[in-house]
N, C-alpha and C. Protein backbone atom coordinates (compact mmCIF):
# COMPACT_ATOMS: atom_id res chain seq x y z
N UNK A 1 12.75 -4.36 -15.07
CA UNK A 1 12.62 -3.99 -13.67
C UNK A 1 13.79 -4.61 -12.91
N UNK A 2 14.54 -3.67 -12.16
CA UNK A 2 15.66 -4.12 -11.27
C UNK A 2 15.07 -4.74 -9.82
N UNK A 3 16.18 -4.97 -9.08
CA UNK A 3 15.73 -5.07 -8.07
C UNK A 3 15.47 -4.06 -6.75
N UNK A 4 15.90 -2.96 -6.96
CA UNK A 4 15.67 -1.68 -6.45
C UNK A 4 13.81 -1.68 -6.60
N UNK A 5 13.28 -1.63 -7.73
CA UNK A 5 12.15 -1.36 -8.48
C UNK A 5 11.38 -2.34 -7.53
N UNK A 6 11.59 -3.49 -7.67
CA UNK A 6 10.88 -4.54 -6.85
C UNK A 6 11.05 -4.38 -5.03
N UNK A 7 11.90 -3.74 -4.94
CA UNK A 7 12.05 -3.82 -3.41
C UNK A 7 11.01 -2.41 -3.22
N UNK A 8 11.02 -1.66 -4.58
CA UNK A 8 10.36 -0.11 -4.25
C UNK A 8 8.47 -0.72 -3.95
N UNK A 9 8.17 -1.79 -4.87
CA UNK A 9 7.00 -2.00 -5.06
C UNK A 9 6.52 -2.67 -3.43
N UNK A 10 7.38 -3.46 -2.72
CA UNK A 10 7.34 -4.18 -1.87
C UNK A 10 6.96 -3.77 -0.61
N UNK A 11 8.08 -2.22 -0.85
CA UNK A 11 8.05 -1.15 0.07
C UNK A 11 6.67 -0.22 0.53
N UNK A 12 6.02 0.13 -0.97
CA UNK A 12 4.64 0.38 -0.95
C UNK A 12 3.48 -0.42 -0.36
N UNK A 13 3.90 -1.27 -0.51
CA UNK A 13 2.51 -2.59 0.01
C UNK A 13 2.53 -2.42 1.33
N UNK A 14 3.20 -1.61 2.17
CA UNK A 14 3.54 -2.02 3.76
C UNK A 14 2.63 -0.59 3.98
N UNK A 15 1.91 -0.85 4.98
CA UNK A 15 0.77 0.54 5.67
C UNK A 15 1.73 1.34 6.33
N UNK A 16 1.89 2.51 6.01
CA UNK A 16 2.32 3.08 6.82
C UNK A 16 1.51 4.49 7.85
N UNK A 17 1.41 4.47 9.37
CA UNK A 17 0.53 5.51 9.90
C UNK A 17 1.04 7.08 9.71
N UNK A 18 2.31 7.18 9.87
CA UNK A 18 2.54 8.42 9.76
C UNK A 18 3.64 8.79 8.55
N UNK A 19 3.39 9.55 8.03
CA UNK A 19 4.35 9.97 6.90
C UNK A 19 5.45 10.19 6.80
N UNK A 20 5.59 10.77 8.32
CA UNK A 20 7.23 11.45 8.35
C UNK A 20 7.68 10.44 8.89
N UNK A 21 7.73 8.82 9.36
CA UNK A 21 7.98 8.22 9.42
C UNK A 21 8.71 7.36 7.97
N UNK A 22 8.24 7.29 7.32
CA UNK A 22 7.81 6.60 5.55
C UNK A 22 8.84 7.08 5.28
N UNK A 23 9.14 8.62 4.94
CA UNK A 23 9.94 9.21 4.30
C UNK A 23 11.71 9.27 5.12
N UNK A 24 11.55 8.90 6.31
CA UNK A 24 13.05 8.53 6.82
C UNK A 24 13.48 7.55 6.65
N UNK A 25 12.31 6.78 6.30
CA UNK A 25 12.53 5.16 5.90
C UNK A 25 13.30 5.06 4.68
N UNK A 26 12.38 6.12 3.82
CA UNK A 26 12.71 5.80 2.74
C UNK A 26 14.35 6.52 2.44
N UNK A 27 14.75 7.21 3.01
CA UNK A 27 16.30 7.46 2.54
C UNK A 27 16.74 6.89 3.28
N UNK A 28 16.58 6.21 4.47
CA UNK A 28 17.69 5.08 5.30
C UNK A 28 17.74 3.51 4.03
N UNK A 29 16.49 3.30 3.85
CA UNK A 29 16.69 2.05 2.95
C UNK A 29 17.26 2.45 1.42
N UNK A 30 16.76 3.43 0.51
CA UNK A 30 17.12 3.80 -0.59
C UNK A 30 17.94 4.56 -0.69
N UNK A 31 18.86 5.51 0.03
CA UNK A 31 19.33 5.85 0.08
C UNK A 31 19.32 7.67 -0.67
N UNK A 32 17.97 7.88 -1.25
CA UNK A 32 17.94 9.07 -1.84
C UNK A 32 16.42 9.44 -0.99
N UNK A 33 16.50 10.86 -1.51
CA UNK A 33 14.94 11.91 -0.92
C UNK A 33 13.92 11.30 -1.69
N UNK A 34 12.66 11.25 -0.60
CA UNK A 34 11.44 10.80 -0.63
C UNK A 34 11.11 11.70 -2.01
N UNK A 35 11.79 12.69 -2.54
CA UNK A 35 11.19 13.38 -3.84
C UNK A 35 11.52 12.52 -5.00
N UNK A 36 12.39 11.92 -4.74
CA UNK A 36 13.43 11.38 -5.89
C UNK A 36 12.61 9.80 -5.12
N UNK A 37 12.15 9.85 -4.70
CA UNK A 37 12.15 8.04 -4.60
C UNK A 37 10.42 8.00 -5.36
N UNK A 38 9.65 8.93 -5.33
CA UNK A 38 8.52 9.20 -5.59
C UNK A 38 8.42 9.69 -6.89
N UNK A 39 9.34 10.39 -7.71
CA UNK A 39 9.73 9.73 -9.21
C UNK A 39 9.20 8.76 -9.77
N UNK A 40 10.43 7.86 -8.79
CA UNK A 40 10.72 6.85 -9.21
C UNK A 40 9.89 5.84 -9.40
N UNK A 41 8.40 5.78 -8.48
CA UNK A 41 7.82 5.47 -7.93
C UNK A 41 6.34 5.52 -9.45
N UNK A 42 6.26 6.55 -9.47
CA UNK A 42 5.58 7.03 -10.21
C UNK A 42 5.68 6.60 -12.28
N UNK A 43 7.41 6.33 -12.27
CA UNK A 43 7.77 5.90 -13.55
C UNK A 43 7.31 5.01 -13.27
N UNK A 44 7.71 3.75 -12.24
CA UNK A 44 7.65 2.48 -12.02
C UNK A 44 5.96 2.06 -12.32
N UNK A 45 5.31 2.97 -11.39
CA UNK A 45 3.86 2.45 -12.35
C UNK A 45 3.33 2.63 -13.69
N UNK A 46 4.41 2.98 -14.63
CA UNK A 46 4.23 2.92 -15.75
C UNK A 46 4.50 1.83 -16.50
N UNK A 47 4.92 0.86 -15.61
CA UNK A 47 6.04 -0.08 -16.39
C UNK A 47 4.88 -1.51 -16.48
N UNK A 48 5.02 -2.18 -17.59
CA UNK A 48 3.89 -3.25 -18.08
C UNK A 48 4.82 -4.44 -16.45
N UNK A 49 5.52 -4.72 -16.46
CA UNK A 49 6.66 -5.47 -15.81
C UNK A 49 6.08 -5.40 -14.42
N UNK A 50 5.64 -4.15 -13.69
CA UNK A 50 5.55 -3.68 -12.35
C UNK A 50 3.43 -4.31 -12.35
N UNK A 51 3.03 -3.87 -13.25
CA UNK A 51 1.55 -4.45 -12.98
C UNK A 51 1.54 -5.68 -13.65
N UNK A 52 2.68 -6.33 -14.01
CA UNK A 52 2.36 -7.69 -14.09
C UNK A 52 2.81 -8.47 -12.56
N UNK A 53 3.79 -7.90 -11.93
CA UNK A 53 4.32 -8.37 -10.59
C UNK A 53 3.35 -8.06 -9.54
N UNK A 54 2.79 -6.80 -9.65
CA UNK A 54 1.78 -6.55 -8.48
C UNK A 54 0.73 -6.00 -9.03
N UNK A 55 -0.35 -6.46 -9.32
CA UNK A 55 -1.03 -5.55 -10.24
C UNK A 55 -2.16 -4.82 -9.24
N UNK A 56 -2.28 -5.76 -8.02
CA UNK A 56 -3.42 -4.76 -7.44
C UNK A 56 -3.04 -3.70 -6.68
N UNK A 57 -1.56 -3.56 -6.34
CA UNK A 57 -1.03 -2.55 -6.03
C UNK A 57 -0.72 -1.28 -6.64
N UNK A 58 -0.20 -2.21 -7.98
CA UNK A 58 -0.04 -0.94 -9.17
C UNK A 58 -1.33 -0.32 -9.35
N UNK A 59 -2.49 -1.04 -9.63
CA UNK A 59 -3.57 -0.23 -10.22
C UNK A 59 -4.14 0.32 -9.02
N UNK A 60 -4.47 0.12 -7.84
CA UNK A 60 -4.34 1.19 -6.51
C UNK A 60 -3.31 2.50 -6.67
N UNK A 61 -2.10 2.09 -6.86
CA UNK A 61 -1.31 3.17 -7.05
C UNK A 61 -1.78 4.25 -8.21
N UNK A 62 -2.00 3.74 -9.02
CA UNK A 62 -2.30 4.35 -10.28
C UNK A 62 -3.31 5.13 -10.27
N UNK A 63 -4.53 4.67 -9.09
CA UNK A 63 -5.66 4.84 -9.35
C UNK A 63 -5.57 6.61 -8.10
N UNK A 64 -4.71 6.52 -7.00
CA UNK A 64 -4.56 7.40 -6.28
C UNK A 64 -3.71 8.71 -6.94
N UNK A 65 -2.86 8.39 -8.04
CA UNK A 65 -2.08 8.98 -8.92
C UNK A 65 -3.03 9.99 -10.04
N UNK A 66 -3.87 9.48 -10.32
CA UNK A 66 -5.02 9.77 -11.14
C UNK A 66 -6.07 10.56 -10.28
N UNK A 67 -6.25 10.18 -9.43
CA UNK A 67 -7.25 11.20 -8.34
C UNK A 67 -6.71 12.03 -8.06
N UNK A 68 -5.14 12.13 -7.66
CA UNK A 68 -4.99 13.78 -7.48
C UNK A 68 -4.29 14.57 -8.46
N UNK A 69 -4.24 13.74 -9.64
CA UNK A 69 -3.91 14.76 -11.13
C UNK A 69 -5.24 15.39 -11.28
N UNK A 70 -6.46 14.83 -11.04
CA UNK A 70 -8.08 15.30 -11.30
C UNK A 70 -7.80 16.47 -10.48
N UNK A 71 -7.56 16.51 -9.03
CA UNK A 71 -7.84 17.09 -7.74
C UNK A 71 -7.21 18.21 -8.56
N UNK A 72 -5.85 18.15 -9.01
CA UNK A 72 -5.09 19.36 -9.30
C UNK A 72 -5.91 20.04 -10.77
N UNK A 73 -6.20 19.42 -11.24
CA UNK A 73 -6.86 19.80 -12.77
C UNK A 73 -8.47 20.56 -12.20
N UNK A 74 -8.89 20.24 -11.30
CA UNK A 74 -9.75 21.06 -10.76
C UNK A 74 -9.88 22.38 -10.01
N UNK A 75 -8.83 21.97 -9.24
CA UNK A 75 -8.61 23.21 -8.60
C UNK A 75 -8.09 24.22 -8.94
N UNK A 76 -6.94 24.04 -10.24
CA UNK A 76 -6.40 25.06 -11.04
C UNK A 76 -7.45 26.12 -12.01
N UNK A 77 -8.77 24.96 -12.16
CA UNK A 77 -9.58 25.68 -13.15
C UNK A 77 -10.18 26.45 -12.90
């Protein structure tokens, strides 16, 4: 895990109210599209490294990641 990765995890922990807010954030600080940062985002909770650094974040993350793979696996059927 770089430090990009850790600043990404850091970045998540912060509430944010409105979305389209989040996502200007997120290419002023990272410098790439909220599509590409949400990737990234998404590898990163794969990583043993990232739920050893934050784990109740990761497994929140994970756990919202998983609810709408269901959501989509449902609705397709």
């Amino acid at each position: 895990m770089n430090d990009i990765d850790r600043d990404i995890l850091d970045f998540e922990s912060q509430h944010w109210h409105y979305q389209g807010n989040k996502e200007r954030v997120i290419q002023e600080r990272f410098g790439f599209s909220p599509n590409r940062y949400y990737q990234r985002l998404n590898r990163l909770l794969d990583e043993p490294e990232a739920l050893q650094q934050q784990p109740a974040l990761v497994k929140r993350l994970q756990s919202r990641r998983d609810q709408r793979a269901q959501r989509r696996v449902v609705r397709d059927a």
